[in-house]
Protein backbone atom coordinates (compact mmCIF):
# COMPACT_ATOMS: atom_id res chain seq x y z
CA UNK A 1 6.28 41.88 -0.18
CA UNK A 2 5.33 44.08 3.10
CA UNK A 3 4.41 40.99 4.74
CA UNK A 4 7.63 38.77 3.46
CA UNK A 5 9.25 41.63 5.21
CA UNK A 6 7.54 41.72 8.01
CA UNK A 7 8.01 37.98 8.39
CA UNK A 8 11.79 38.54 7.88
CA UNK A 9 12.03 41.01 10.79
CA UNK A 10 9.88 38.86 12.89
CA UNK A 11 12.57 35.93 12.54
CA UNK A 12 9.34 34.12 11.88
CA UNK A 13 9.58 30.82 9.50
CA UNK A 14 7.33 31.07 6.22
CA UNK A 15 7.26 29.78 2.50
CA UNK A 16 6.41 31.82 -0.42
CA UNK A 17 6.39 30.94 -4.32
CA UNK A 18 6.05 33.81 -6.35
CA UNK A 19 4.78 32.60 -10.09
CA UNK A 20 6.23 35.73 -12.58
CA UNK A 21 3.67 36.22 -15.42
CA UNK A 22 0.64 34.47 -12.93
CA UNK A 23 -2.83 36.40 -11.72
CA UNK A 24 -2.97 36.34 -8.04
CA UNK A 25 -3.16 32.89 -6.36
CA UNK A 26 -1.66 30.02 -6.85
CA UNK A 27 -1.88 30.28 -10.42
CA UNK A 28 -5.26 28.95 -11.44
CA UNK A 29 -7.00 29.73 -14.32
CA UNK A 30 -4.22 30.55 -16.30
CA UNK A 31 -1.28 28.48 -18.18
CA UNK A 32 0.49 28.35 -15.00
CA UNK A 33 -2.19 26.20 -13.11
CA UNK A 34 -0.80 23.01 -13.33
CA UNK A 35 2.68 24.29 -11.74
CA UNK A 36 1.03 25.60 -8.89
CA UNK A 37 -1.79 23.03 -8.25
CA UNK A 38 1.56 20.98 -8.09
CA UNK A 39 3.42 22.93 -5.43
CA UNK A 40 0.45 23.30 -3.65
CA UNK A 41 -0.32 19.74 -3.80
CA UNK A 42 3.78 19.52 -2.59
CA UNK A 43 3.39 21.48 0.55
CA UNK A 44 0.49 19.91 1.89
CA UNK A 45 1.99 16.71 1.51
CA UNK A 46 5.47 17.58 3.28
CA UNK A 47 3.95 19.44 5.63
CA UNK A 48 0.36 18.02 6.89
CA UNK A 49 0.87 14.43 6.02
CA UNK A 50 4.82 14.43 6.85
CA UNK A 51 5.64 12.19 3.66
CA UNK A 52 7.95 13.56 1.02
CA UNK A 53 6.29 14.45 -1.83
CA UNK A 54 6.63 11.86 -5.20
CA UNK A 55 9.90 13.08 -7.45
CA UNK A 56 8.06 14.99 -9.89
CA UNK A 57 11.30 15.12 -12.60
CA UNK A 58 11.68 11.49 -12.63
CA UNK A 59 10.54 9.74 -15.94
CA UNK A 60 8.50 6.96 -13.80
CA UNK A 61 6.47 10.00 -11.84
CA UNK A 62 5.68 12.21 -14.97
CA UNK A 63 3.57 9.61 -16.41
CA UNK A 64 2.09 8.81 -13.32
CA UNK A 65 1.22 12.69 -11.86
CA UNK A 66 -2.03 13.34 -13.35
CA UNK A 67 -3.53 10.02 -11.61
CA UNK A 68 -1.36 10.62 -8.45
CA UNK A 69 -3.68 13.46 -7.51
């Protein structure tokens, strides 16, 4: 949180996901894995390949997610 407020005071632009209940990370090797492989997966899509990422909630992407990746 030092750096977020750092950031803040910097007017610098930045993204954070906090996971409550997750180890350190994004989440991996615990029950919340999945969500943050997914947001991970999100971010590098929007923001290295400039496509939007698929609609995650819809029911014809959440058959579809696990071969997606």
């Amino acid at each position: 949180m030092q750096v977020v407020h750092r950031l803040i005071r910097a007017n610098k632009n930045f993204d954070l996901l906090v996971i409550p209940g997750a180890n350190h990370g994004a989440g991996r090797g615990d029950r919340y894995a999945a969500y943050g492989a997914h947001k991970q997966y999100d971010f590098f899509v929007r923001n290295l390949l400039g496509v939007t990422p698929p609609p995650w909630n819809s029911a014809t992407a959440a058959g579809s997610t696990q071969s997606a990746r």
